[in-house]
N, C-alpha and C. Protein backbone atom coordinates (compact mmCIF):
# COMPACT_ATOMS: atom_id res chain seq x y z
N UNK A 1 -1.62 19.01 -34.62
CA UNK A 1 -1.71 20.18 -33.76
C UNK A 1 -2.93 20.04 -32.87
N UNK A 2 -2.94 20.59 -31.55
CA UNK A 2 -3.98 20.46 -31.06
C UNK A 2 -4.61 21.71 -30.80
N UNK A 3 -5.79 22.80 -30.31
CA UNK A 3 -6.12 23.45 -30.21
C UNK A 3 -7.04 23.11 -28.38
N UNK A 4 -6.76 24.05 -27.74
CA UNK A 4 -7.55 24.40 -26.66
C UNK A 4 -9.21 25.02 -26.52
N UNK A 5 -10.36 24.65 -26.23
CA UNK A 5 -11.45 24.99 -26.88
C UNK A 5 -11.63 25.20 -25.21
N UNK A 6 -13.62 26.31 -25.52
CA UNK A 6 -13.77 26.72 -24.18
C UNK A 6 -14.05 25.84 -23.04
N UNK A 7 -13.96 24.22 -23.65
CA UNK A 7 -15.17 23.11 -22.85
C UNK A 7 -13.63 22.12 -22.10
N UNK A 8 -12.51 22.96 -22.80
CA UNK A 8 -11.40 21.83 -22.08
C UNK A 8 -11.48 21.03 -22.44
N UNK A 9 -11.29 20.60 -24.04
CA UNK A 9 -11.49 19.42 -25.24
C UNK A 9 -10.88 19.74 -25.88
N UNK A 10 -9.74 18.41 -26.10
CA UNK A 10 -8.47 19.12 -27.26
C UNK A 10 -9.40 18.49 -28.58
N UNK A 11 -9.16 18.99 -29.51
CA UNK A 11 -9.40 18.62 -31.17
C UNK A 11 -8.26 18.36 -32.05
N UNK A 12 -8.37 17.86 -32.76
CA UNK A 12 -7.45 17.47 -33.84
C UNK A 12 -7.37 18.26 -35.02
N UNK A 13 -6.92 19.55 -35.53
CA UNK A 13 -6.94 20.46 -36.75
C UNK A 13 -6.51 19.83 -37.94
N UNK A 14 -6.95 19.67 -38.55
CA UNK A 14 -6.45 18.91 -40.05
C UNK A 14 -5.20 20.20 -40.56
N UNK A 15 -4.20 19.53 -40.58
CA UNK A 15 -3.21 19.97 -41.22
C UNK A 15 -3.81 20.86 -42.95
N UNK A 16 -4.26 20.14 -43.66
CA UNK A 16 -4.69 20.32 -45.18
C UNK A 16 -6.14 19.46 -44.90
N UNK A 17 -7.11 20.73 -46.35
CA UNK A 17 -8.27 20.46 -46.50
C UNK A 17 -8.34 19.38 -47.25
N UNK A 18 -9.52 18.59 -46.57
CA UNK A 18 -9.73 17.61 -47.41
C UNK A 18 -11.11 17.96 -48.72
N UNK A 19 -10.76 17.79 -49.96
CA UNK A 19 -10.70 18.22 -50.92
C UNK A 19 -11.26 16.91 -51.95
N UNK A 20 -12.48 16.90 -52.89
CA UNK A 20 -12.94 15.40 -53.32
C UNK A 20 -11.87 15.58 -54.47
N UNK A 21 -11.91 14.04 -55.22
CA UNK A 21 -10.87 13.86 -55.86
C UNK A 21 -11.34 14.70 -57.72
N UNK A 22 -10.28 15.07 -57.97
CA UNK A 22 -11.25 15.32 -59.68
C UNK A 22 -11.32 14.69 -60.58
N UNK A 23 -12.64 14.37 -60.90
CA UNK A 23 -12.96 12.87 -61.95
C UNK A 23 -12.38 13.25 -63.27
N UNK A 24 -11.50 12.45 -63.77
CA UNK A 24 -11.28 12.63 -64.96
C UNK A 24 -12.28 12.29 -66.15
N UNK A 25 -12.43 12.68 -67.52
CA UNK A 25 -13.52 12.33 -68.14
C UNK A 25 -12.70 11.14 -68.89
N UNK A 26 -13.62 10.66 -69.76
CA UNK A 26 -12.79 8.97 -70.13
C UNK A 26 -12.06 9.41 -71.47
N UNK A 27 -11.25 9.10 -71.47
CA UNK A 27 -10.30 9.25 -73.18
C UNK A 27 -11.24 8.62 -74.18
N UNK A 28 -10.16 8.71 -75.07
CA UNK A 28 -11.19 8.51 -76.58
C UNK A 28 -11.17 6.72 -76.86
N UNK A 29 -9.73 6.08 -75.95
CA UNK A 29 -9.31 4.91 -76.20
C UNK A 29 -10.31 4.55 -75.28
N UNK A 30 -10.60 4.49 -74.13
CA UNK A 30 -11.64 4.01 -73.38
C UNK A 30 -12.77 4.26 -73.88
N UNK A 31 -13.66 5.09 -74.15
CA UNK A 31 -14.65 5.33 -74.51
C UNK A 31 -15.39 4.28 -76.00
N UNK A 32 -13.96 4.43 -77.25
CA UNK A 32 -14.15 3.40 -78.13
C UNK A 32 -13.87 1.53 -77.82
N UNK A 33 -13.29 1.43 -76.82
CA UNK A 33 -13.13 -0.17 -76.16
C UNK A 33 -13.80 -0.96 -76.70
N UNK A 34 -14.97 -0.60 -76.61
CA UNK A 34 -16.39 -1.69 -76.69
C UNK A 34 -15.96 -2.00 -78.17
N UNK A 35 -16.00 -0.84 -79.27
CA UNK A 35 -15.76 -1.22 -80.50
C UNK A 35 -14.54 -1.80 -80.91
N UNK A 36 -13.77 -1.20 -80.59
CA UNK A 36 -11.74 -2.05 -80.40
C UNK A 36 -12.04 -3.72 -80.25
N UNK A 37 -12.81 -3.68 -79.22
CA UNK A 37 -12.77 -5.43 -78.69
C UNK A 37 -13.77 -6.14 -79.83
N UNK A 38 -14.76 -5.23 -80.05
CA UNK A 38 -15.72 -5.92 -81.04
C UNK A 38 -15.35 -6.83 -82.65
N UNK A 39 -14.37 -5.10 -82.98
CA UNK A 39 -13.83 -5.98 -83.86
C UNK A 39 -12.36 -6.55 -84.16
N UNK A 40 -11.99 -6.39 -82.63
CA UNK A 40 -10.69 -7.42 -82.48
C UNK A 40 -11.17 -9.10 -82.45
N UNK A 41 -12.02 -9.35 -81.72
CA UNK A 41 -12.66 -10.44 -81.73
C UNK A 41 -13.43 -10.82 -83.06
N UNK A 42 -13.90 -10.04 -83.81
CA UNK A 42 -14.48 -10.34 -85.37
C UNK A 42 -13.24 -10.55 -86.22
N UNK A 43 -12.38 -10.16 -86.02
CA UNK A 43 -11.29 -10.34 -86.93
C UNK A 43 -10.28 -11.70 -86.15
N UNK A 44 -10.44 -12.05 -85.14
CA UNK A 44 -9.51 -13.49 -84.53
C UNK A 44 -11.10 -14.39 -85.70
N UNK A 45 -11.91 -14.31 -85.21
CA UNK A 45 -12.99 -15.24 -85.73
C UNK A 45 -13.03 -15.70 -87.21
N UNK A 46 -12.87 -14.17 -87.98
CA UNK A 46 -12.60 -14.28 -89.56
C UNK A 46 -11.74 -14.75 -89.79
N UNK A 47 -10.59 -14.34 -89.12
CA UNK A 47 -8.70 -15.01 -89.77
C UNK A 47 -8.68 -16.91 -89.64
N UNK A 48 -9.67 -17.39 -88.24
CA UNK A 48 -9.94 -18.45 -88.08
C UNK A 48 -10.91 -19.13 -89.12
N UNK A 49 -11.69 -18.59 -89.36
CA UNK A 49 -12.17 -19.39 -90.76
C UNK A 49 -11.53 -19.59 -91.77
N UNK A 50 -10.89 -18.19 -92.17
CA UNK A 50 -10.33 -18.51 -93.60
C UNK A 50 -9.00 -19.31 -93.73
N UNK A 51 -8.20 -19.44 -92.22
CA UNK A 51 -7.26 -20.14 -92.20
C UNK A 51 -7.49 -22.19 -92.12
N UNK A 52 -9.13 -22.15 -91.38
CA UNK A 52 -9.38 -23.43 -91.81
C UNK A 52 -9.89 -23.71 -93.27
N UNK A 53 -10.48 -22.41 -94.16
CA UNK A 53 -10.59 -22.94 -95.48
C UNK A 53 -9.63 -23.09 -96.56
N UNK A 54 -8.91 -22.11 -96.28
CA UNK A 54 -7.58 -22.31 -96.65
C UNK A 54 -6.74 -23.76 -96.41
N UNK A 55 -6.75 -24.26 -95.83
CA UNK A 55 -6.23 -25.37 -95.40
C UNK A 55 -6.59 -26.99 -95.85
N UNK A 56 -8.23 -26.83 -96.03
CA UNK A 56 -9.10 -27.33 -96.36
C UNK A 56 -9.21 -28.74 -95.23
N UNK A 57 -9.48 -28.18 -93.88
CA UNK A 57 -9.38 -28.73 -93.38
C UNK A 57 -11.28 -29.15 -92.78
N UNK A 58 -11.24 -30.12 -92.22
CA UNK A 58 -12.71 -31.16 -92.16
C UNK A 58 -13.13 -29.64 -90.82
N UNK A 59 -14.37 -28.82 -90.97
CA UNK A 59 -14.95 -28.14 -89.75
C UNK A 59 -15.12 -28.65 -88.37
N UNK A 60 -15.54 -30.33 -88.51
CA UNK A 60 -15.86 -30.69 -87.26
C UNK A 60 -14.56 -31.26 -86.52
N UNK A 61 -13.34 -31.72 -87.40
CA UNK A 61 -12.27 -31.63 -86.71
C UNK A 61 -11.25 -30.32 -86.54
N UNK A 62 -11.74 -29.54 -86.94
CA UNK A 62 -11.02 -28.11 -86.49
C UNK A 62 -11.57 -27.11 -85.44
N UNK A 63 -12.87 -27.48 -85.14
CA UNK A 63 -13.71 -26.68 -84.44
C UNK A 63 -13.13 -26.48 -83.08
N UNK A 64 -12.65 -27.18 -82.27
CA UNK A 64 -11.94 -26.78 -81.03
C UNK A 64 -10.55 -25.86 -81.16
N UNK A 65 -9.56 -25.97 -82.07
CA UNK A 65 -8.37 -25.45 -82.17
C UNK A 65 -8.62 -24.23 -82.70
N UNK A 66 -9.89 -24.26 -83.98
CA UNK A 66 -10.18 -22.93 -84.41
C UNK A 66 -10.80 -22.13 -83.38
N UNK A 67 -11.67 -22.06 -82.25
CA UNK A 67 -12.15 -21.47 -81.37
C UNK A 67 -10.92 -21.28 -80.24
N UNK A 68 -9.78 -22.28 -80.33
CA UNK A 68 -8.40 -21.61 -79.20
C UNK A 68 -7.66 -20.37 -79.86
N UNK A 69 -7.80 -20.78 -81.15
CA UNK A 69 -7.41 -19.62 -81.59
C UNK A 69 -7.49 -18.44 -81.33
């Protein structure tokens, strides 16, 4: 839409206010992450040991496959 002003300058009326966005606060799953990953990764690490002792396999030849793990 345009509007007529006293200086003989059209303007541009914003249809709808622009309005900031509303921050959501962080869930409980985000917020705990740090710990989720902490001991998702402590538990790949543990299952990897005990699956090379279990096995009874030599450490220095398992050490790369146990860390792909």
């Amino acid at each position: 839409k345009f509007m007529e002003i006293d200086n003989e300058e059209n303007i541009i009326v914003p249809l709808t206010e622009q309005t900031n966005p509303v921050e959501l606060s962080p869930t409980i799953v985000q917020r705990l992450s740090g710990i989720f990953y902490a001991l998702l990764s402590a538990f790949l690490f543990t299952i990897s040991v005990f699956i090379t002792k279990q096995l009874e396999v030599e450490l220095l030849s398992a050490l790369i496959p146990r860390f792909l793990i």
